[in-house]
C-alpha atoms as a PDB file:
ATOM      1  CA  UNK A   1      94.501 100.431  77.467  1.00  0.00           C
ATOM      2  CA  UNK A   2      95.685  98.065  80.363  1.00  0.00           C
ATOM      3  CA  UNK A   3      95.238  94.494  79.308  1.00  0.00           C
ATOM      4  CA  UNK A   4      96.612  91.629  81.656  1.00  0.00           C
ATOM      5  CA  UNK A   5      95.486  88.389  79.915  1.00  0.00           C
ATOM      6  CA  UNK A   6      96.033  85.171  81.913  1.00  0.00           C
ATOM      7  CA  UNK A   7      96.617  81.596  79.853  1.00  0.00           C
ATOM      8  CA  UNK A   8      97.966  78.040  80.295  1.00  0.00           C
ATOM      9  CA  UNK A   9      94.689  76.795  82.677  1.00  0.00           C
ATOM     10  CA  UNK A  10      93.558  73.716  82.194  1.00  0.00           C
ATOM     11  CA  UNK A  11      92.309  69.881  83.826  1.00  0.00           C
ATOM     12  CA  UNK A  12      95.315  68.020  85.104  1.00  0.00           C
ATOM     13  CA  UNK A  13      95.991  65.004  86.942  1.00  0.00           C
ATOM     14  CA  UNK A  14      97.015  65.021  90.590  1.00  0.00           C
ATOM     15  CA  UNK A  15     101.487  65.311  90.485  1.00  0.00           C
ATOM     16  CA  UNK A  16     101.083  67.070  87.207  1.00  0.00           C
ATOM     17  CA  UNK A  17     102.349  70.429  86.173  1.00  0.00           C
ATOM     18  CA  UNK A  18     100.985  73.433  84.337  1.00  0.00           C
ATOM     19  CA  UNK A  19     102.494  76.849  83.212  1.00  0.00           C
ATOM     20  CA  UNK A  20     100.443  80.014  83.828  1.00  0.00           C
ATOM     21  CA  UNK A  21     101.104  82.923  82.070  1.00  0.00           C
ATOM     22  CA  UNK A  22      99.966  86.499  82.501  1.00  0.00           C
ATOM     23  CA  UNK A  23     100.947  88.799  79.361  1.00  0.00           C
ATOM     24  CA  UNK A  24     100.340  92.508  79.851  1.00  0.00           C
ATOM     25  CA  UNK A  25      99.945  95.699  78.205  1.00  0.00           C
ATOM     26  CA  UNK A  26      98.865  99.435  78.926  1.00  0.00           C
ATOM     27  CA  UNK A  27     101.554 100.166  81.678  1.00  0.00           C
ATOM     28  CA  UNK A  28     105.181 100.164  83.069  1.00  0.00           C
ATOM     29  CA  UNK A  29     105.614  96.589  83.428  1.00  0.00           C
ATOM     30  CA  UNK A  30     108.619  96.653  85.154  1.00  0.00           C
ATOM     31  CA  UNK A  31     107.712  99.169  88.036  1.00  0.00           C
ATOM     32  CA  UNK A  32     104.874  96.678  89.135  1.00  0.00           C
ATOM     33  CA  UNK A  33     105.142  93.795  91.536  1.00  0.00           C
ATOM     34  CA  UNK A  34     103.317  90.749  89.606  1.00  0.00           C
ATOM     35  CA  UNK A  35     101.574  88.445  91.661  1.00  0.00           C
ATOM     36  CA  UNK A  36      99.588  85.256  91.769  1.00  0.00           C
ATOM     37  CA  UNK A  37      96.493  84.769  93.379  1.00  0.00           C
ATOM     38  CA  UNK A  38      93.543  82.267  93.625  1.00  0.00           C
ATOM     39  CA  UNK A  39      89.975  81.681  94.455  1.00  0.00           C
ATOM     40  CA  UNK A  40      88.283  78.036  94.893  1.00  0.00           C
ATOM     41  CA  UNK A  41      84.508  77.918  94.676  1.00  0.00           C
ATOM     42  CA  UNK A  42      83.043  78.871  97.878  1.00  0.00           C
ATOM     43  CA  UNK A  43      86.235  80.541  99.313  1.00  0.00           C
ATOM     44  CA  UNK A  44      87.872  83.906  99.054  1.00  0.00           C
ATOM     45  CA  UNK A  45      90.282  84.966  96.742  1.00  0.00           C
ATOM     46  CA  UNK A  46      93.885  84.140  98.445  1.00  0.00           C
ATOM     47  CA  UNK A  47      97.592  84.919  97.653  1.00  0.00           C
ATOM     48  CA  UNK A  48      99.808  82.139  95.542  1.00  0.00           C
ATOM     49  CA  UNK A  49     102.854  84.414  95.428  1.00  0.00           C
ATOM     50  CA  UNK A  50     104.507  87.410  94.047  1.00  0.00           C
ATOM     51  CA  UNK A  51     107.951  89.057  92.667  1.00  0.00           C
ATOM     52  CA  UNK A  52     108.419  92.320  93.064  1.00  0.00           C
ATOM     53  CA  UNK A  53     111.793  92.560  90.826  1.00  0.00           C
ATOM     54  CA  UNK A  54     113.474  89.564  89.654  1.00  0.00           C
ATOM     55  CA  UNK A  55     115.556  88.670  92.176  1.00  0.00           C
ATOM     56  CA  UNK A  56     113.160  88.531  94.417  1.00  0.00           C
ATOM     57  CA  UNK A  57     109.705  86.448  95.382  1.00  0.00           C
ATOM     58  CA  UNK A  58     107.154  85.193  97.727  1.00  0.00           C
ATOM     59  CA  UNK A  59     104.821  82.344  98.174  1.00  0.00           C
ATOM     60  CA  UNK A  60     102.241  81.453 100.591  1.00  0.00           C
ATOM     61  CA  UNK A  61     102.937  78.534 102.336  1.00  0.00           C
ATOM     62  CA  UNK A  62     100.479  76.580 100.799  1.00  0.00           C
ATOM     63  CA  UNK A  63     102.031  76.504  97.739  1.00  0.00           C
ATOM     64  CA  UNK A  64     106.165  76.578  98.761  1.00  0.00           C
ATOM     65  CA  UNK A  65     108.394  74.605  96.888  1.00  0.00           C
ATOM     66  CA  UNK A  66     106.075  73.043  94.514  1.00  0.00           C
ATOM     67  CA  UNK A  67     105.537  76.381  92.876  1.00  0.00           C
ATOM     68  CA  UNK A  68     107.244  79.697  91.125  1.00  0.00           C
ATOM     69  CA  UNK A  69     107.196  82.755  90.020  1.00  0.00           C
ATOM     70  CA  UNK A  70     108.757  84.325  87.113  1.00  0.00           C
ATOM     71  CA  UNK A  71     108.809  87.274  85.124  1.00  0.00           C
ATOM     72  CA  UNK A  72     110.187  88.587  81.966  1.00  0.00           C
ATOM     73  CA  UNK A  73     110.348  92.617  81.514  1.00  0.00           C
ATOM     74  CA  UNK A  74     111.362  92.334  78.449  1.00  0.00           C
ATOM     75  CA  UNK A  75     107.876  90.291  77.147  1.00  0.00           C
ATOM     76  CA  UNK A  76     105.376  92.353  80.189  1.00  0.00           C
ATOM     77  CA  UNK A  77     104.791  88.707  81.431  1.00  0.00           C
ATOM     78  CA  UNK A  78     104.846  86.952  84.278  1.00  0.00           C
ATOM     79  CA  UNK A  79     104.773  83.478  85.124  1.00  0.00           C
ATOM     80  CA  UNK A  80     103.650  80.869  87.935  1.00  0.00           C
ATOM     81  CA  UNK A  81     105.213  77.314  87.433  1.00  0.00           C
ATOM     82  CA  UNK A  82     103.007  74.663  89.119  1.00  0.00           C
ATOM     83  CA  UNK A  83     104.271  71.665  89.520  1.00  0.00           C
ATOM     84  CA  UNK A  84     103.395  68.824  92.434  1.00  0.00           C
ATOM     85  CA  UNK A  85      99.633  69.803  91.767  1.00  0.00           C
ATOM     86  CA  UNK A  86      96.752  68.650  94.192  1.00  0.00           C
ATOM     87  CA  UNK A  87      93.506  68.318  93.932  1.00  0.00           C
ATOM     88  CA  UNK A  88      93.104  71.342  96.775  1.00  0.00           C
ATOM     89  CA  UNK A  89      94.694  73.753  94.071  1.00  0.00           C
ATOM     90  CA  UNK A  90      91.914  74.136  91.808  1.00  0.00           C
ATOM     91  CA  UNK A  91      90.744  77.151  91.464  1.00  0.00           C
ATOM     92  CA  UNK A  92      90.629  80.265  89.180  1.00  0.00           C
ATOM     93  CA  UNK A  93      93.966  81.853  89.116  1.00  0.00           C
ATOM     94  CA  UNK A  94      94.481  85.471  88.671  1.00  0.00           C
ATOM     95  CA  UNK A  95      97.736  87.869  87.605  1.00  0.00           C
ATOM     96  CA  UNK A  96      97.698  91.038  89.487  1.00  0.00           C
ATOM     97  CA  UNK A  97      99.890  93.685  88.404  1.00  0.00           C
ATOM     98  CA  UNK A  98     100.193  96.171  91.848  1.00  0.00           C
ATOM     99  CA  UNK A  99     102.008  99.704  91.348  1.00  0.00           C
ATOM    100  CA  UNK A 100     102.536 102.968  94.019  1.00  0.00           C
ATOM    101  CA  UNK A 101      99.045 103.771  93.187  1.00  0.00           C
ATOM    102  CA  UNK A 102      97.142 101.631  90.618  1.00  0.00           C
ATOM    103  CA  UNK A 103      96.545  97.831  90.908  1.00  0.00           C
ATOM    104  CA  UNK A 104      95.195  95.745  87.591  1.00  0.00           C
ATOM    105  CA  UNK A 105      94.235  92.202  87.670  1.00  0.00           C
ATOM    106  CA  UNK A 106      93.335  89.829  84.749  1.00  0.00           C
ATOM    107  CA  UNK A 107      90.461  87.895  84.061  1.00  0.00           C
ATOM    108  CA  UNK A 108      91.309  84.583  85.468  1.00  0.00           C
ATOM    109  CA  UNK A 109      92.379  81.220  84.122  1.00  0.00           C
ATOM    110  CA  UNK A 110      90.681  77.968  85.294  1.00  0.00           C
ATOM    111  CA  UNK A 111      93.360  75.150  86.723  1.00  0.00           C
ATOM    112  CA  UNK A 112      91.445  71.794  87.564  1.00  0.00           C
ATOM    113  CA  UNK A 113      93.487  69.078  89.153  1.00  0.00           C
ATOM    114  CA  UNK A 114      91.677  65.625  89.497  1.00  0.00           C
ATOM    115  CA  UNK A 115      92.641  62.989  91.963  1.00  0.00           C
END
């Protein structure tokens, strides 16, 4: 059974940080690219960022240089580092695991950040 459960959420002051992370199960970890994405009330779900291997990611512009992405292979998780925080990234955040044919996504974690 494919399981991608998303943690680390939570209410946070404007300049703060958080840690998401996105442990998996059920599949191949390391032939998926992981990625980050996001959906504020009202608006559609958009694209944080994503690593397809580890030597390699990609971040919407929104979100460059105050954010990253990690993942470990070894632990099936992946990670999104969020530091700089503004009030414009709250949202639900998702993990999205995207293979050749398949694509998974968790069930969302809830990041407030207050002014």
């Amino acid at each position: 059974q494919v399981q991608l459960v998303e943690s680390g959420g939570g209410l946070v002051q404007a300049g703060g940080s958080l840690r998401l992370s996105c442990a998996t199960s059920g599949f191949s970890f390391s032939n998926y690219v992981m990625a980050w994405f996001r959906q504020a009330p009202g608006k559609e779900r958009e694209f944080v960022a994503d690593i397809p291997w580890s030597e390699s990611s990609y971040y919407a512009d929104s979100v460059k240089g105050r954010f990253t992405i990690s993942r470990d292979n070894a632990k099936k998780t992946a990670y999104l580092q969020m530091n700089s925080l503004k009030p414009e990234d709250t949202a639900v955040y998702y993990c999205k695991a995207a293979g050749e044919r398949t694509e998974y996504w968790g069930q969302g974690t809830q990041v407030t950040v207050s002014s």
